[in-house]
N, C-alpha and C. Protein backbone atom coordinates (compact mmCIF):
# COMPACT_ATOMS: atom_id res chain seq x y z
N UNK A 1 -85.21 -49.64 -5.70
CA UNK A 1 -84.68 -48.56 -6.50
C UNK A 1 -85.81 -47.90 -7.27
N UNK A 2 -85.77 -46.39 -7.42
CA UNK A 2 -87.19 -45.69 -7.75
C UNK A 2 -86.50 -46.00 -9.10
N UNK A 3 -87.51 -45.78 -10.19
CA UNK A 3 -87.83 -45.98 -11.61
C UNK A 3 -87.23 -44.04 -12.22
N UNK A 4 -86.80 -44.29 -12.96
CA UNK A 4 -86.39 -42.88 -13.77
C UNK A 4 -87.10 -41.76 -14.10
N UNK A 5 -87.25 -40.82 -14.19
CA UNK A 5 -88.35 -40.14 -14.82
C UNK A 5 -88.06 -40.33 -16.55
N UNK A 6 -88.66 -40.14 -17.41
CA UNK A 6 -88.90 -40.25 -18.96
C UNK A 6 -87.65 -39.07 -19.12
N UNK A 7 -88.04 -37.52 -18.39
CA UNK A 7 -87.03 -36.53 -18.64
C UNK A 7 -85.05 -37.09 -18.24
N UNK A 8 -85.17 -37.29 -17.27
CA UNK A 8 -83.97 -38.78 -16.70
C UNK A 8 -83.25 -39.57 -17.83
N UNK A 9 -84.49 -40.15 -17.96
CA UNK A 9 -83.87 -41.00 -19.12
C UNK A 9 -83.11 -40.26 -20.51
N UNK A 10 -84.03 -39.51 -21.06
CA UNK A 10 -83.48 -39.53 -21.80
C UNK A 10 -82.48 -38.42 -22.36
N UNK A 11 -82.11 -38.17 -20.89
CA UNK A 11 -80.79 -37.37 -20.49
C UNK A 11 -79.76 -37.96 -20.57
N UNK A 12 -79.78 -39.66 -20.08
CA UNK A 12 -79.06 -40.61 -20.23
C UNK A 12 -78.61 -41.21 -21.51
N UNK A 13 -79.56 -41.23 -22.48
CA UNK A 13 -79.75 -41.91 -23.65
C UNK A 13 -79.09 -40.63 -24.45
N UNK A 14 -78.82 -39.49 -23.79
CA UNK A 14 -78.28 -38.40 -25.09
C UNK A 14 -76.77 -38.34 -24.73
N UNK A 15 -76.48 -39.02 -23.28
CA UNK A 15 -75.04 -39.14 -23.01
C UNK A 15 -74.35 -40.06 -24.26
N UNK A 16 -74.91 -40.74 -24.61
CA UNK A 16 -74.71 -42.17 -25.20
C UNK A 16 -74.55 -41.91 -26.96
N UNK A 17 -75.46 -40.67 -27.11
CA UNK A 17 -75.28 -40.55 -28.77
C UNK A 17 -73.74 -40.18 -29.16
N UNK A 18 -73.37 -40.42 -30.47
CA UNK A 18 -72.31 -40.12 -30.71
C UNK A 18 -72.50 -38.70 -31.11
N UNK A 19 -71.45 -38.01 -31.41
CA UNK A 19 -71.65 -36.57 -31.89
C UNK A 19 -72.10 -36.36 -33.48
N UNK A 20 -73.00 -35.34 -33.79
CA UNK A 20 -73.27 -35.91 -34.96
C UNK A 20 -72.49 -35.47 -36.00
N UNK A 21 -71.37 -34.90 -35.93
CA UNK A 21 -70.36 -34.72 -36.46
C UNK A 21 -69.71 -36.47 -37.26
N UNK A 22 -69.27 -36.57 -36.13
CA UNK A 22 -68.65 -38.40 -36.24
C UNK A 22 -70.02 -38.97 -36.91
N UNK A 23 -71.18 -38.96 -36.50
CA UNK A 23 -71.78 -39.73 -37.20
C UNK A 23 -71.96 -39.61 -38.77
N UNK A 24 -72.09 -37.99 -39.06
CA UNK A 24 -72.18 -37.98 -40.42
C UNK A 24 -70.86 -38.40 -41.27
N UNK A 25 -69.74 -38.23 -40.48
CA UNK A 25 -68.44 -38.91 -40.97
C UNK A 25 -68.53 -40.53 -41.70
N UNK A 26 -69.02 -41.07 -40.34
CA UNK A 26 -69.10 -42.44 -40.35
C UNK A 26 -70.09 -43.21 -41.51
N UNK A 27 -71.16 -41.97 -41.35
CA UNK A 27 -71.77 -42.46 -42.19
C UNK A 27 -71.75 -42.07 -44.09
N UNK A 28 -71.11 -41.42 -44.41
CA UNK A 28 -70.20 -40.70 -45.41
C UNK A 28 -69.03 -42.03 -46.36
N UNK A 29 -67.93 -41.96 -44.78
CA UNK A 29 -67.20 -42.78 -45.20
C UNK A 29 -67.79 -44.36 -45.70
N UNK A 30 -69.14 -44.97 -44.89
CA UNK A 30 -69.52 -45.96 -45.27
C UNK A 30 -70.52 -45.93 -46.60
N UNK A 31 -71.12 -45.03 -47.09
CA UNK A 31 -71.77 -44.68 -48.24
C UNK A 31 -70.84 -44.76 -49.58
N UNK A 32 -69.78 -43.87 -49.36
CA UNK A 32 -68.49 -44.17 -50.00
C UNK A 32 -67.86 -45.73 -50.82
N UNK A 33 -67.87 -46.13 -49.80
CA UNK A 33 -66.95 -47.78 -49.75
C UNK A 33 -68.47 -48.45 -50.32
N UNK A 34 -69.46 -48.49 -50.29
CA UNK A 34 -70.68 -49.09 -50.91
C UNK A 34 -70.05 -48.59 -52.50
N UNK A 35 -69.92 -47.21 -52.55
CA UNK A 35 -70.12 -46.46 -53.91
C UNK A 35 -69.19 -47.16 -55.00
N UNK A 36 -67.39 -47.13 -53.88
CA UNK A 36 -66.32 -47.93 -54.35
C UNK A 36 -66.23 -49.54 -54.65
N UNK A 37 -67.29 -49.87 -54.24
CA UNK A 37 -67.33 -51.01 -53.99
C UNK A 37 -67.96 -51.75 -55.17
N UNK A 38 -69.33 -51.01 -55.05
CA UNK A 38 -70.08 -51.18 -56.48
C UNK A 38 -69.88 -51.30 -57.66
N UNK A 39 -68.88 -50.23 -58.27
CA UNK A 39 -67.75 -49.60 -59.31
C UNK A 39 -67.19 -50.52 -59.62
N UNK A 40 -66.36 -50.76 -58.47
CA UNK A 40 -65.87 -52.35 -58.78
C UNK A 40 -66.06 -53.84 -59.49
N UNK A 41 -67.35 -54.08 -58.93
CA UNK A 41 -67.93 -55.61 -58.76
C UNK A 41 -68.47 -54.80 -60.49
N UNK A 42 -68.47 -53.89 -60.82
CA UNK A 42 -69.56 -53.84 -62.20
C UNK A 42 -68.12 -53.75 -63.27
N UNK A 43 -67.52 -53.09 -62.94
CA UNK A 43 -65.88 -53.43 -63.66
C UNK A 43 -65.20 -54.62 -64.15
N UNK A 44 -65.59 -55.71 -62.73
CA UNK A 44 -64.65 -57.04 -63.34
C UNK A 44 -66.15 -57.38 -63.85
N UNK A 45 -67.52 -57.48 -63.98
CA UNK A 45 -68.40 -58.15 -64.78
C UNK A 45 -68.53 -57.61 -65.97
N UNK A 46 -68.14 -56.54 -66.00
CA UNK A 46 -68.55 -56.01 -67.71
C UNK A 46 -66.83 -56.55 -68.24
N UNK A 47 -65.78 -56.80 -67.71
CA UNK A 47 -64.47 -57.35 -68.54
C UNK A 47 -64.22 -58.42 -68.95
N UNK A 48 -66.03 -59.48 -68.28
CA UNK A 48 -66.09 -60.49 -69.28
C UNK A 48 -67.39 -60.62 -69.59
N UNK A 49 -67.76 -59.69 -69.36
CA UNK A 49 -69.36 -59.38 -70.08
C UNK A 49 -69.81 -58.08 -70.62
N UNK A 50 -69.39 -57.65 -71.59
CA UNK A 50 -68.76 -56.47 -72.30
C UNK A 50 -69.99 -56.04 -73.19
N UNK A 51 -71.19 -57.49 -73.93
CA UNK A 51 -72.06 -57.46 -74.28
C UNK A 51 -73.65 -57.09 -73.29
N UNK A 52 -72.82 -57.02 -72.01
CA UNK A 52 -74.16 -56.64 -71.15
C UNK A 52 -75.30 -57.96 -71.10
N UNK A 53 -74.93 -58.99 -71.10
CA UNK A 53 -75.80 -60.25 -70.78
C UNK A 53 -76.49 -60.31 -69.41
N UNK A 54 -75.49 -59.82 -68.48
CA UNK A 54 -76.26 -59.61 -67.16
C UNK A 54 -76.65 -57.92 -67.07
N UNK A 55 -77.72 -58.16 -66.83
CA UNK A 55 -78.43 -56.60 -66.88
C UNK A 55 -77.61 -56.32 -65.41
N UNK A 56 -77.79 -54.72 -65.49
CA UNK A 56 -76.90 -53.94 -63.72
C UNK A 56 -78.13 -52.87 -63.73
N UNK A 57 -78.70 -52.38 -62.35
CA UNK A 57 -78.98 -51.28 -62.05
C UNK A 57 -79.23 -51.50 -60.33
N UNK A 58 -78.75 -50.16 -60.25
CA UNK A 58 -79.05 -49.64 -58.65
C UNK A 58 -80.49 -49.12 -58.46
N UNK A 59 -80.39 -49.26 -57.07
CA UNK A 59 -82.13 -48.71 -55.97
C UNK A 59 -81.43 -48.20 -54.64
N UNK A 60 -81.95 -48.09 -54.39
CA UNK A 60 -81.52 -47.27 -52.93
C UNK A 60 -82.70 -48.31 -51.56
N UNK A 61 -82.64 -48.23 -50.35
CA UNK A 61 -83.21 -48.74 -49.56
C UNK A 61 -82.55 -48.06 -48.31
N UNK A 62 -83.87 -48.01 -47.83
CA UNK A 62 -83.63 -47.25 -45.74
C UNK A 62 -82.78 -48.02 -45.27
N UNK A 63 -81.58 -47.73 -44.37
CA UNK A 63 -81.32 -48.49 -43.67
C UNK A 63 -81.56 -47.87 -41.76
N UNK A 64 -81.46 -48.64 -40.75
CA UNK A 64 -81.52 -47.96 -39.46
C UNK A 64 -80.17 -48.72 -38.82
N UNK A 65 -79.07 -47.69 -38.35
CA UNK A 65 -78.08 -48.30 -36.98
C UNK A 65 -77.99 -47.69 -36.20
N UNK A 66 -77.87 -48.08 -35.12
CA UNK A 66 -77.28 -47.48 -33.57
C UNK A 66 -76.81 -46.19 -34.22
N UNK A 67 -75.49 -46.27 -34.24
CA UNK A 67 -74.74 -45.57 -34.56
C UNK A 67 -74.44 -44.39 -35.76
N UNK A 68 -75.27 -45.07 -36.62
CA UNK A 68 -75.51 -43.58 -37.82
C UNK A 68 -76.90 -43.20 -38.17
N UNK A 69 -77.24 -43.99 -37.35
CA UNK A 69 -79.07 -43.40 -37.48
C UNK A 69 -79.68 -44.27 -38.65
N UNK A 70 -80.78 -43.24 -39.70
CA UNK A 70 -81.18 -43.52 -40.79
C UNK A 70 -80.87 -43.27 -41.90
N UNK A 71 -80.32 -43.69 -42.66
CA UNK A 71 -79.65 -43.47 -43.99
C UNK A 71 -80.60 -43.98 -44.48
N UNK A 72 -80.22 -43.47 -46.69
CA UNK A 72 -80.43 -44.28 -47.62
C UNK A 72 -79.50 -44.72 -48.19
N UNK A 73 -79.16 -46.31 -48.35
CA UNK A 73 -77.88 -47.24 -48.82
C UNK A 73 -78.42 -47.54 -50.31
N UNK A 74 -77.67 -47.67 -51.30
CA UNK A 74 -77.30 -48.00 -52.77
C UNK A 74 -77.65 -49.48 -52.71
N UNK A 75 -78.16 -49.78 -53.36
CA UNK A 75 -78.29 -51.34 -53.62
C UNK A 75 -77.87 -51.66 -55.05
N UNK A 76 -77.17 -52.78 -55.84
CA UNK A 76 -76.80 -52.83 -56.84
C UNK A 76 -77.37 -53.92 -57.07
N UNK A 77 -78.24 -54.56 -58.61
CA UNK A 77 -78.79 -55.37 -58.66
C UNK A 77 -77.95 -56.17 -59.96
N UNK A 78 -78.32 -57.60 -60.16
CA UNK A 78 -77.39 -58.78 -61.45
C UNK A 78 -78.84 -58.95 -61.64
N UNK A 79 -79.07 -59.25 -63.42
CA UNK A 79 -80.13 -59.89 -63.81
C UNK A 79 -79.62 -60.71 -64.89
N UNK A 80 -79.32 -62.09 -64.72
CA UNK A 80 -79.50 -62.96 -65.61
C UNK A 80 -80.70 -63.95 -65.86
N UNK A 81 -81.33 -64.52 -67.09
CA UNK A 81 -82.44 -65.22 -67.40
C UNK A 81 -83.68 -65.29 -66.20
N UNK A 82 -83.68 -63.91 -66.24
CA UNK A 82 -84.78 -63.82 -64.82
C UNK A 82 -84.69 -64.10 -63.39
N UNK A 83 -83.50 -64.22 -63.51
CA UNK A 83 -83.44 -64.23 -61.77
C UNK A 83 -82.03 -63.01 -61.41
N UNK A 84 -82.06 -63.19 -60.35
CA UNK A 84 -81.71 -62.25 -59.81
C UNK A 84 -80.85 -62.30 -58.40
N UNK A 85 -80.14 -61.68 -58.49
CA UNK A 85 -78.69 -61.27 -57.47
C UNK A 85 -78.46 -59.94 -57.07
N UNK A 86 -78.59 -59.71 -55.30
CA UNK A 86 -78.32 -58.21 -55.66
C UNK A 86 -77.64 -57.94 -54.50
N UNK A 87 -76.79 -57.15 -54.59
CA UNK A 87 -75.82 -56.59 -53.60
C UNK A 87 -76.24 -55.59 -52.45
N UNK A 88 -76.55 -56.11 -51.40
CA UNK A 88 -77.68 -55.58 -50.69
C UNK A 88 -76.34 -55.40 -49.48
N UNK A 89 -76.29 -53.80 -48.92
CA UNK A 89 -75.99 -53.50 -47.91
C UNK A 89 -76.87 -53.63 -46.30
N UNK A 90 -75.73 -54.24 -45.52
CA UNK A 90 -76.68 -54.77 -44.59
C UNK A 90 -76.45 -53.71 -43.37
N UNK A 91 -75.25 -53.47 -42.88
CA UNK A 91 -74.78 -52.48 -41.90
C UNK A 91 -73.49 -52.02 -41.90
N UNK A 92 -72.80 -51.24 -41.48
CA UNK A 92 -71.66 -50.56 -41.09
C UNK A 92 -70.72 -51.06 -40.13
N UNK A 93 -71.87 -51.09 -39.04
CA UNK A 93 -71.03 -52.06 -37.81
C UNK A 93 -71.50 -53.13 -37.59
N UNK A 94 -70.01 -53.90 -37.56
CA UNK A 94 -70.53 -55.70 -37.93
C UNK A 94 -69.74 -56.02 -37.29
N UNK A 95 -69.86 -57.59 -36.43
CA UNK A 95 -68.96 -58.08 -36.66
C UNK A 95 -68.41 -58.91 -37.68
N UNK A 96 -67.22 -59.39 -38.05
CA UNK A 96 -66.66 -59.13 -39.29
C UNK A 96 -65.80 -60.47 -38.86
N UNK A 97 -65.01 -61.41 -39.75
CA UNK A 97 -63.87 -62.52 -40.09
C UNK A 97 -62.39 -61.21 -39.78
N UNK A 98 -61.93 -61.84 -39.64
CA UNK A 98 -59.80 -61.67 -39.41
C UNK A 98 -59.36 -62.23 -39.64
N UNK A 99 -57.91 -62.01 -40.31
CA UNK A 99 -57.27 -62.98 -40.68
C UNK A 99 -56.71 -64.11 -39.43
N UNK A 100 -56.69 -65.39 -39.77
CA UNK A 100 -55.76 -66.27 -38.51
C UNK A 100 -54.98 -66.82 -38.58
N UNK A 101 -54.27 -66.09 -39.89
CA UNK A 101 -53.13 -66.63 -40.81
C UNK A 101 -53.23 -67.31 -41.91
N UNK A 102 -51.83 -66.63 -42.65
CA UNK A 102 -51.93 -67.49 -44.27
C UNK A 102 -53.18 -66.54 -45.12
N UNK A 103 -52.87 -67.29 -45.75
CA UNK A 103 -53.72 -66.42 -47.08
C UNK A 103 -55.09 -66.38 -47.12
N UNK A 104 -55.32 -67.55 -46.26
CA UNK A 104 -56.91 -68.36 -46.16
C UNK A 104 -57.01 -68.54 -44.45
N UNK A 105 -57.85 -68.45 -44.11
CA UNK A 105 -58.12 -68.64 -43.11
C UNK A 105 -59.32 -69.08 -42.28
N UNK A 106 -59.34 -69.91 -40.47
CA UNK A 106 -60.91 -69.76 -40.24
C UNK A 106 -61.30 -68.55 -39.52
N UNK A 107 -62.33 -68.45 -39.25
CA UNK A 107 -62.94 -67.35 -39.26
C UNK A 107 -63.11 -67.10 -37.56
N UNK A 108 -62.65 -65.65 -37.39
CA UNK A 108 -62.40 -65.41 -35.83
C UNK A 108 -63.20 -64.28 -35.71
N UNK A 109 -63.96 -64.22 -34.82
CA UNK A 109 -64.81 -62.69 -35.23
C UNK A 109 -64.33 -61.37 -34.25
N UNK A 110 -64.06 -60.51 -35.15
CA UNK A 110 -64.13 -59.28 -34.54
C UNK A 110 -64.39 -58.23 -35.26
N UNK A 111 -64.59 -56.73 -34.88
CA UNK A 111 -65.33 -55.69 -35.50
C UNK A 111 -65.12 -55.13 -36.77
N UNK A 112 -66.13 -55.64 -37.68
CA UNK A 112 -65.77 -55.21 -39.29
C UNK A 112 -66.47 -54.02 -39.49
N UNK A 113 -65.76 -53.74 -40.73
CA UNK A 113 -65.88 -51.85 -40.73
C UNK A 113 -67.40 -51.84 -42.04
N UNK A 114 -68.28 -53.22 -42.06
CA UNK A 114 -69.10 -53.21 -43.24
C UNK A 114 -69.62 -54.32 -43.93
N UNK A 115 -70.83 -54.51 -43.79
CA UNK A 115 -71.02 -55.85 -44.32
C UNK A 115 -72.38 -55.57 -45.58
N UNK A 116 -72.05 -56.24 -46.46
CA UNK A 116 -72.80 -56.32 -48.15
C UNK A 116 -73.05 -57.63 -48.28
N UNK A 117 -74.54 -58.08 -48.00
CA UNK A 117 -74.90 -59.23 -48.71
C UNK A 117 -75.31 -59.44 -50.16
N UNK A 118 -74.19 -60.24 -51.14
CA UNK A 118 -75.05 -60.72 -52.07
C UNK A 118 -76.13 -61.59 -51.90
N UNK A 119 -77.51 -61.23 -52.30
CA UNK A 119 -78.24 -62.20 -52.09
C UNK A 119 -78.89 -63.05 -53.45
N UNK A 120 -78.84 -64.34 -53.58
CA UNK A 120 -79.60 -65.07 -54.84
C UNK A 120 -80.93 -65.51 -54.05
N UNK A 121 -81.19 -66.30 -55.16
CA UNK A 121 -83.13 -66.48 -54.80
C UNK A 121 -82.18 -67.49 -53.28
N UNK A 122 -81.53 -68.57 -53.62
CA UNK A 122 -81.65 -69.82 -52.79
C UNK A 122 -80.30 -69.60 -51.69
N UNK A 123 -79.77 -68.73 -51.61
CA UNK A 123 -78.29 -68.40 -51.07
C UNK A 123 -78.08 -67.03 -50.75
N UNK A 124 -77.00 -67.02 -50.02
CA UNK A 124 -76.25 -65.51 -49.28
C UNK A 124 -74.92 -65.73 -49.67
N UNK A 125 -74.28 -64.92 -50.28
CA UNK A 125 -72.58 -65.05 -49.91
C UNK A 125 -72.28 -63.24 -49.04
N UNK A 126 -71.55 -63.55 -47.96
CA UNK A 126 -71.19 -62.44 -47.36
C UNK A 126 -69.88 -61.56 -47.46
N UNK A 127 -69.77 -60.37 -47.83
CA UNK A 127 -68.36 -59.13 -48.11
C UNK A 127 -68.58 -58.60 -46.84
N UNK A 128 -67.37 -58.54 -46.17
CA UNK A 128 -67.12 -58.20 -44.91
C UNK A 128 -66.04 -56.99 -45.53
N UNK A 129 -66.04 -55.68 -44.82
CA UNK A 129 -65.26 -54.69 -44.89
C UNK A 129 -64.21 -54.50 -43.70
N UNK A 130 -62.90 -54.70 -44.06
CA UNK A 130 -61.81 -55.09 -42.77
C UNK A 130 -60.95 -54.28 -43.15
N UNK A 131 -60.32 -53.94 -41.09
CA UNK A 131 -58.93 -53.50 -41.82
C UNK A 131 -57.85 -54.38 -42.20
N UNK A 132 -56.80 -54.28 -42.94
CA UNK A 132 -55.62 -54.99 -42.83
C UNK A 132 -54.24 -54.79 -41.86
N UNK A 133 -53.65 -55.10 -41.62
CA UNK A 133 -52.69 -55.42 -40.60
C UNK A 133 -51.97 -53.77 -41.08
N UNK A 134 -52.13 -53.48 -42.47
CA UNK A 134 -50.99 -51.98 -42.51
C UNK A 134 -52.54 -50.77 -42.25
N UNK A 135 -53.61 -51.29 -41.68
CA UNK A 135 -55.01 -50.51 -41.30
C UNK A 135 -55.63 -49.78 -42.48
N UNK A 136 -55.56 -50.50 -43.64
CA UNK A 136 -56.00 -50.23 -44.86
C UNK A 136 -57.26 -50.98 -45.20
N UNK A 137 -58.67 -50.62 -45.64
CA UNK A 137 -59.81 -51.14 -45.84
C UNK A 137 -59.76 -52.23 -46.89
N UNK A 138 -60.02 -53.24 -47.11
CA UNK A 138 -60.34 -53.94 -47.98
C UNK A 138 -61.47 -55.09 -47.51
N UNK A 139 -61.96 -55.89 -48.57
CA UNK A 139 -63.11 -55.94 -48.46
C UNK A 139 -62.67 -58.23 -48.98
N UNK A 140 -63.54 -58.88 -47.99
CA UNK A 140 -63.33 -60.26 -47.95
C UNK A 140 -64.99 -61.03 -47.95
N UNK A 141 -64.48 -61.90 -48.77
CA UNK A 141 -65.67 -62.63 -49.22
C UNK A 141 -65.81 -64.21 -47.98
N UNK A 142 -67.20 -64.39 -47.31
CA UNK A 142 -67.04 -65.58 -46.77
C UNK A 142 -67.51 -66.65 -47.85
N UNK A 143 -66.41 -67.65 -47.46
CA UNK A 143 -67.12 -69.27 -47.63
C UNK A 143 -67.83 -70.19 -46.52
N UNK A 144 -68.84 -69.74 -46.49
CA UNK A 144 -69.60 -70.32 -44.87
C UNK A 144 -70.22 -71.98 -44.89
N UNK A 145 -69.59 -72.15 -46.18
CA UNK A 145 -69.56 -73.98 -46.57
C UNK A 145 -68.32 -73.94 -45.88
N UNK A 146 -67.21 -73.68 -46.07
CA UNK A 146 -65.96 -73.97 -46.01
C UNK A 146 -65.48 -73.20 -43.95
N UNK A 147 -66.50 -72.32 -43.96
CA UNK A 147 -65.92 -71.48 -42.78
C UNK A 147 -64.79 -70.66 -43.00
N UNK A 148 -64.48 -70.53 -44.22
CA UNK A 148 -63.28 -69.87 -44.37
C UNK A 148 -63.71 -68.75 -45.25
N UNK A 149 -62.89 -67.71 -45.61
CA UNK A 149 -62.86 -66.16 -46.16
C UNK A 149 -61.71 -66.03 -47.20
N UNK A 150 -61.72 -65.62 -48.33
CA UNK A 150 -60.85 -64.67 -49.05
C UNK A 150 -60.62 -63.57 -49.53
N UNK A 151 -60.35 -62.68 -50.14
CA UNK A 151 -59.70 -61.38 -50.41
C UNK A 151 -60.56 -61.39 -51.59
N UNK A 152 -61.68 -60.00 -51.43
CA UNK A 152 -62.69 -60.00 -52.56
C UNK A 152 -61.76 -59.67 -54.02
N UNK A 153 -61.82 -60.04 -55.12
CA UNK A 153 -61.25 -60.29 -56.25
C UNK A 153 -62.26 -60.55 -57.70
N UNK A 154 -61.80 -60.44 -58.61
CA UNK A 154 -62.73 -60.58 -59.61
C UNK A 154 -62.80 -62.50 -59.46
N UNK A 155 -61.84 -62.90 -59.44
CA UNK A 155 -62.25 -64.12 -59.49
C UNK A 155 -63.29 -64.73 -58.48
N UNK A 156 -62.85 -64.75 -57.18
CA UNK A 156 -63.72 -64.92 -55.76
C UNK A 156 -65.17 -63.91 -56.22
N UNK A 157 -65.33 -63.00 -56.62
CA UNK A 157 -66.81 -62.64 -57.25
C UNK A 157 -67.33 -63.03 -58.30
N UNK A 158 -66.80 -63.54 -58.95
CA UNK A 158 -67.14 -64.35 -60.41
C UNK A 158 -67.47 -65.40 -59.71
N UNK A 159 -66.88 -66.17 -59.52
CA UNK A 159 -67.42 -67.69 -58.84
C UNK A 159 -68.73 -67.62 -57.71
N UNK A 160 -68.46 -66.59 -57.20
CA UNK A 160 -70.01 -66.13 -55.92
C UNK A 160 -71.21 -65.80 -56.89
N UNK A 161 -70.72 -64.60 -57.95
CA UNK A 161 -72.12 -64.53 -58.34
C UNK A 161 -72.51 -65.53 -59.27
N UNK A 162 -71.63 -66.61 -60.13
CA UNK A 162 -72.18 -67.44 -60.78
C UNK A 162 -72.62 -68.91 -59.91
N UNK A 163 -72.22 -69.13 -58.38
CA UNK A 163 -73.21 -69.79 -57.57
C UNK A 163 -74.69 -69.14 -57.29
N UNK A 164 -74.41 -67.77 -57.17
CA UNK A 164 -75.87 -67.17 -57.06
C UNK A 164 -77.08 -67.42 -58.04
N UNK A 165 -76.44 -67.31 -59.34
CA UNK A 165 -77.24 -67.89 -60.25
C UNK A 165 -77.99 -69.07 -60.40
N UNK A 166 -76.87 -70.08 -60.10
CA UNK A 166 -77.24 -71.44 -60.53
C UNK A 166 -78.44 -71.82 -59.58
């Protein structure tokens, strides 16, 4: 079989892009859910940390995917007694946990709409962005001690970022 020409190719490789319509969508809607997301996690920490003990600020960082190209993603950072926790977006398209019943579950993989690593100096805890069964976004925390996942919450983030700490 003869070899492609370069022009060939990457005639082929432009079949394959998405439109960049959808992509700027995609990549919009996932900038978004970082934005919503963020808002959040700084909401339930300032409702029991009201005095600002853990310092908060955002950075931004490149990211590269298949699928939406090159962005710049929001990063949100925790500073307690010098160390540090920070909510680091990893990609858009992931695969992702499902539910496999019950409230709790083990972990079955299929395509999540978003994944945010908290990272501490010595640990990862992972937020997976899913749909739910009525195809509504919400966002699940793994226990990868446990193999199991729950429904991100102030509590389930309170307990993640105060393992991050320790």
């Amino acid at each position: 079989m003869a070899a492609s020409s370069f022009k060939e190719w990457l005639a082929e490789q432009h079949k394959k892009l998405p439109s960049e319509q959808d992509q700027q969508q995609k990549k919009e809607e996932w900038l978004n859910a970082l934005e919503s997301l963020y808002v959040q996690l700084h909401a339930w920490l300032r409702q029991d940390d009201p005095q600002e003990i853990v310092k908060t600020w955002t950075s931004s960082e490149t990211i590269e995917e298949e699928d939406l190209g090159v962005y710049s993603a929001p990063l949100l950072h925790f500073v307690l007694n010098h160390r540090m926790v920070t909510a680091k977006p990893v990609a858009r398209n992931v695969i992702g946990p499902a539910r496999g019943g019950g409230p709790a579950g083990p972990i079955h993989p299929v395509r999540g709409e978003g994944l945010v690593d908290l990272q501490g100096s010595a640990r990862t805890v992972h937020l997976y962005r899913v749909r739910d069964v009525e195809n509504k976004h919400r966002w699940v925390i793994v226990d990868q001690d446990q193999l199991t996942f729950k429904d991100l919450d102030k509590a389930t983030f309170e307990d993640a970022l105060q393992r991050l700490f320790s």
